[in-house]
Protein backbone atom coordinates (compact mmCIF):
# COMPACT_ATOMS: atom_id res chain seq x y z
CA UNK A 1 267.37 27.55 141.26
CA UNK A 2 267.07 26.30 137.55
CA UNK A 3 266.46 22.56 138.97
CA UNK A 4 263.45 24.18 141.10
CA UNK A 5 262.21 26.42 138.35
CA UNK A 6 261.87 23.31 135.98
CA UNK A 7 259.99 21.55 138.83
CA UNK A 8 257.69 24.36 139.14
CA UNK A 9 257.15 25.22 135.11
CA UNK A 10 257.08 21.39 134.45
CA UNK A 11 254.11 21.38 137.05
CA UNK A 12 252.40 24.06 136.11
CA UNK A 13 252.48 22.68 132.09
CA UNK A 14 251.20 19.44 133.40
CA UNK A 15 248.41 21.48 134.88
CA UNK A 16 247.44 23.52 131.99
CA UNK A 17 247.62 20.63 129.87
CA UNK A 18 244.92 18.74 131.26
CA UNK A 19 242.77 21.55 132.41
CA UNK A 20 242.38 22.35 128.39
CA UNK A 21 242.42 19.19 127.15
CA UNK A 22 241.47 16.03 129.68
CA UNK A 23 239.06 17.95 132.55
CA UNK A 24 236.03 17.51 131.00
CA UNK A 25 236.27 13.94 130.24
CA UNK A 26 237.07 13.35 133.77
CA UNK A 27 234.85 15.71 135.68
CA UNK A 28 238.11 17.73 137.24
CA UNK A 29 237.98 21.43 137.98
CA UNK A 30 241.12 23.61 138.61
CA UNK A 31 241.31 22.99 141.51
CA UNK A 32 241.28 19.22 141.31
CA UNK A 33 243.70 19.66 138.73
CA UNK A 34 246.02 21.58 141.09
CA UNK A 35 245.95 18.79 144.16
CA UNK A 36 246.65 16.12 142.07
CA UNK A 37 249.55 17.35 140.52
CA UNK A 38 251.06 18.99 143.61
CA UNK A 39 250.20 15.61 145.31
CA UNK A 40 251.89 13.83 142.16
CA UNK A 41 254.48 16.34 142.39
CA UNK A 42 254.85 15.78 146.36
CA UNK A 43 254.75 11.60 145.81
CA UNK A 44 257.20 11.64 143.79
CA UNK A 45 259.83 13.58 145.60
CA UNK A 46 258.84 11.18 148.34
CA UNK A 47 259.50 8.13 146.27
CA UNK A 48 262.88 9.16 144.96
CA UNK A 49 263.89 9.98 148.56
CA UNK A 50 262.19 6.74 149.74
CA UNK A 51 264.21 4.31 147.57
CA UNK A 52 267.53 6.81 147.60
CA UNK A 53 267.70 5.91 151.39
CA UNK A 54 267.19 2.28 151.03
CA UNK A 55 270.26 2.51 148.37
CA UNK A 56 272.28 4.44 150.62
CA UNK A 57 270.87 2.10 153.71
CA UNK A 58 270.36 -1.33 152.76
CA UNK A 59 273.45 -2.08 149.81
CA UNK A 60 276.96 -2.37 151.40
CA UNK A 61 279.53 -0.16 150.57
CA UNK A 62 282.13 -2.45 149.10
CA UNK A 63 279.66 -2.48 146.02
CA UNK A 64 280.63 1.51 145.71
CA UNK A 65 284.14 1.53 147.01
CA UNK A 66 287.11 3.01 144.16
CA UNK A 67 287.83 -0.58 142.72
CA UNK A 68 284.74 -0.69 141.24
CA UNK A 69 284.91 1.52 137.83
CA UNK A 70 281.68 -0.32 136.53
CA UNK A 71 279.78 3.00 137.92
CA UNK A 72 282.14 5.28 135.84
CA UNK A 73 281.13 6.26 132.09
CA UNK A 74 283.34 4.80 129.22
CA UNK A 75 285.33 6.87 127.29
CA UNK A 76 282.53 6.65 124.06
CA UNK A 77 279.64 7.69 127.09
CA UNK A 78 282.18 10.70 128.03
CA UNK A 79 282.36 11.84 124.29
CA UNK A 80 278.85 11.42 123.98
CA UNK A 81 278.15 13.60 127.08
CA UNK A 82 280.59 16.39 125.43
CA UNK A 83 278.59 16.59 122.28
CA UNK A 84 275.40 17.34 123.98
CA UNK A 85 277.12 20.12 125.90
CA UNK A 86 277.62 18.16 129.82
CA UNK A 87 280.50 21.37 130.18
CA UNK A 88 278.07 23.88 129.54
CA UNK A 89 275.08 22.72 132.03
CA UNK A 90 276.30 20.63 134.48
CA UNK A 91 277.03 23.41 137.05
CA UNK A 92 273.17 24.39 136.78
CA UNK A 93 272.24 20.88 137.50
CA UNK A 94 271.13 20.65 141.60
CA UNK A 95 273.81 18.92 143.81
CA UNK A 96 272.09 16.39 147.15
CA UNK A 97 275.28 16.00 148.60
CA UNK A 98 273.98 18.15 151.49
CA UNK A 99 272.08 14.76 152.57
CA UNK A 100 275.12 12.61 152.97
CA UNK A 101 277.38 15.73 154.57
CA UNK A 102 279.83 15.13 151.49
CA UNK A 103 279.03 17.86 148.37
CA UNK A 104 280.27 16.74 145.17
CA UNK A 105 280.07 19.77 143.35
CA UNK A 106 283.96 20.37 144.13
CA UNK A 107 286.57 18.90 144.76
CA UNK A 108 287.73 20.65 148.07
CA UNK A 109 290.70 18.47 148.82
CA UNK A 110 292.37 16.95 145.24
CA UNK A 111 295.68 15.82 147.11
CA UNK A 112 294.15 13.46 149.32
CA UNK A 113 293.27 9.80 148.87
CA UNK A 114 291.22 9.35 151.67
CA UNK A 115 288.90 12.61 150.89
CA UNK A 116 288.94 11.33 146.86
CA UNK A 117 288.36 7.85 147.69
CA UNK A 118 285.09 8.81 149.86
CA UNK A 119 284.51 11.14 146.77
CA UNK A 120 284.25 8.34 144.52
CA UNK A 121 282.38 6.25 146.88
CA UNK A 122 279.55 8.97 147.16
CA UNK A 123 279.60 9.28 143.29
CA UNK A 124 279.02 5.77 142.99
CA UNK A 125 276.06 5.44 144.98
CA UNK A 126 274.72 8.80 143.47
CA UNK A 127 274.66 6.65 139.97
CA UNK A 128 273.10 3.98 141.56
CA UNK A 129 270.57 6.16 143.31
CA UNK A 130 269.89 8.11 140.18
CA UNK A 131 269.10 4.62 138.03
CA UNK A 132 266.45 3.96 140.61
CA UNK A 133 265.11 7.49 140.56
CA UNK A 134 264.93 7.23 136.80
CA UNK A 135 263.15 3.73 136.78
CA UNK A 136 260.93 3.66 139.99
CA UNK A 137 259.98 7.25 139.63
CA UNK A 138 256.82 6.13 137.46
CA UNK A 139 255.68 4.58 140.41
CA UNK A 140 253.99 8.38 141.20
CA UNK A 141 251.53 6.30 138.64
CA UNK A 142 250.18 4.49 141.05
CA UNK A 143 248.95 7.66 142.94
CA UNK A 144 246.15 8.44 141.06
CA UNK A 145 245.64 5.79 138.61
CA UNK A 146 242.54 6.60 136.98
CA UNK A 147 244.62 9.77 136.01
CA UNK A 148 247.71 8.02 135.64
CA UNK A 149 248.05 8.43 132.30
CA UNK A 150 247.30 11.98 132.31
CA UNK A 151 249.26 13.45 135.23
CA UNK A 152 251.11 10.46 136.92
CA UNK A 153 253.15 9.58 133.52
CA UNK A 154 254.08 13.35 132.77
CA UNK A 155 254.94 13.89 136.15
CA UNK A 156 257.09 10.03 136.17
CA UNK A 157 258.76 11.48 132.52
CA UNK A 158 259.52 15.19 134.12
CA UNK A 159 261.29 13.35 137.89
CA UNK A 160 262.85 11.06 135.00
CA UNK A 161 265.15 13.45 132.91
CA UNK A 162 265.61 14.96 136.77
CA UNK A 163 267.44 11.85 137.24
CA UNK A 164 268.71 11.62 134.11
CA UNK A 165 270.76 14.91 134.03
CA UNK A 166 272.78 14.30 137.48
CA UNK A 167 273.27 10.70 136.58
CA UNK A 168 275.48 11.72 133.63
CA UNK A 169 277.08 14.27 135.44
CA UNK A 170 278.11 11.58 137.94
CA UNK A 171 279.15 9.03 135.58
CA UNK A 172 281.15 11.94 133.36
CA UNK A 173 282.86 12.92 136.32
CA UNK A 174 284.21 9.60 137.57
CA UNK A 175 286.50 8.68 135.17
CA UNK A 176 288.78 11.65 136.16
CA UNK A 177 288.08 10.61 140.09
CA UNK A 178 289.60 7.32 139.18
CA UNK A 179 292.15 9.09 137.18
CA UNK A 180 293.29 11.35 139.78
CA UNK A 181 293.16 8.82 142.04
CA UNK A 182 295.63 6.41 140.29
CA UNK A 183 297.79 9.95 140.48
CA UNK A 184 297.80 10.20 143.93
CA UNK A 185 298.85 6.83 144.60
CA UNK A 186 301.91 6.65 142.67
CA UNK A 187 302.85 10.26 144.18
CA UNK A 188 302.38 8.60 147.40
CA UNK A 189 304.33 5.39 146.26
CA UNK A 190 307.00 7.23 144.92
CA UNK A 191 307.55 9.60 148.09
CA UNK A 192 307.65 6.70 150.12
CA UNK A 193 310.04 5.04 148.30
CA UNK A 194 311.87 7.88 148.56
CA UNK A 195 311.69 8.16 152.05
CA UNK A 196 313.06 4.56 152.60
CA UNK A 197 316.17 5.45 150.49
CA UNK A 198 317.03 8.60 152.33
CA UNK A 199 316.65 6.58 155.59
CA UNK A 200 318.78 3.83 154.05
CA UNK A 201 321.59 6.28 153.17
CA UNK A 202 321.64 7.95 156.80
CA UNK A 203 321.92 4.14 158.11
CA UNK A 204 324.56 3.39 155.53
């Protein structure tokens, strides 16, 4: 609800912004104002969506798979995060895992390697589609470009810090993934090993 009401209060300022200030100089009335930033608005959903499904589509998943820890934060990042308060907003933040059928706003099953390992996975390709929403989000630009630097850069700048926030979420979170999942490994290691020695003794 907070991620929509910043949408809608971001839009709104964008609107009231250059109906003051920048309508005269470019012959807009309200309601000019108010299609091109809902269409700005609307593009730029579009475009984040557009280029999140190539990520998800088009890049192989090996590039996203629990070896690779280059999509995790380091620990100075993590720190960083803490100072600006990740703990206190990060459950406001909106969660898209509803797109991929895997939320990652719990973890539902901690114990198991194959459910954290997929966990991780999705994280890693959230970073990676979060980057591109933050960079090629400016592309809403392009829209209207006579305007651009009156609605389609605001409107770039707002869908940017949108990015921004779930990005660091992501990358905050995945150092524990990876920690927990180093856990669960040597639990599994050890209770195998385990295993084999009772199974040894009975043969003995």
């Amino acid at each position: 609800m907070t991620y929509i009401l910043t949408i809608l209060f971001a839009s709104i300022a964008i609107g009231a912004i250059n109906y003051f200030f920048n309508f005269a100089a470019f012959d807009f009335n309200a309601w000019n104002i108010v299609l091109v930033v809902s269409v700005s608005v609307v593009a730029v959903i579009a475009i984040d969506g557009i280029f999140a499904t190539l990520v998800r589509r088009a890049f192989p998943a090996k590039w996203f798979s629990v070896e690779k820890e280059c999509w995790a934060a380091k620990k100075k990042e993590c720190v960083f995060y803490e100072k600006i308060g990740i703990k206190k907003w990060k459950e406001k933040v909106i969660e898209l895992g509803c797109f991929t059928s895997f939320r990652k706003n719990k973890i539902a099953d901690p114990n198991n390697n194959e459910y954290v390992g997929r966990y991780i996975l999705e994280a890693n390709f959230g970073v990676a589609i979060h980057i591109t929403g933050v960079i090629l989000g400016y592309l809403v630009c392009l829209v209207f470009p006579k305007h651009w630097c009156f609605v389609g850069l605001p409107v770039g700048f707002v869908n940017m810090v949108l990015n921004w926030l779930p990005l660091m979420i992501l990358r905050y979170n995945l150092p524990k993934l990876h920690q927990l999942y180093r856990i669960n490994e040597k639990r599994a290691k050890r209770r195998a090993a385990a295993m084999e020695s009772d199974e040894d003794s009975r043969s003995a």
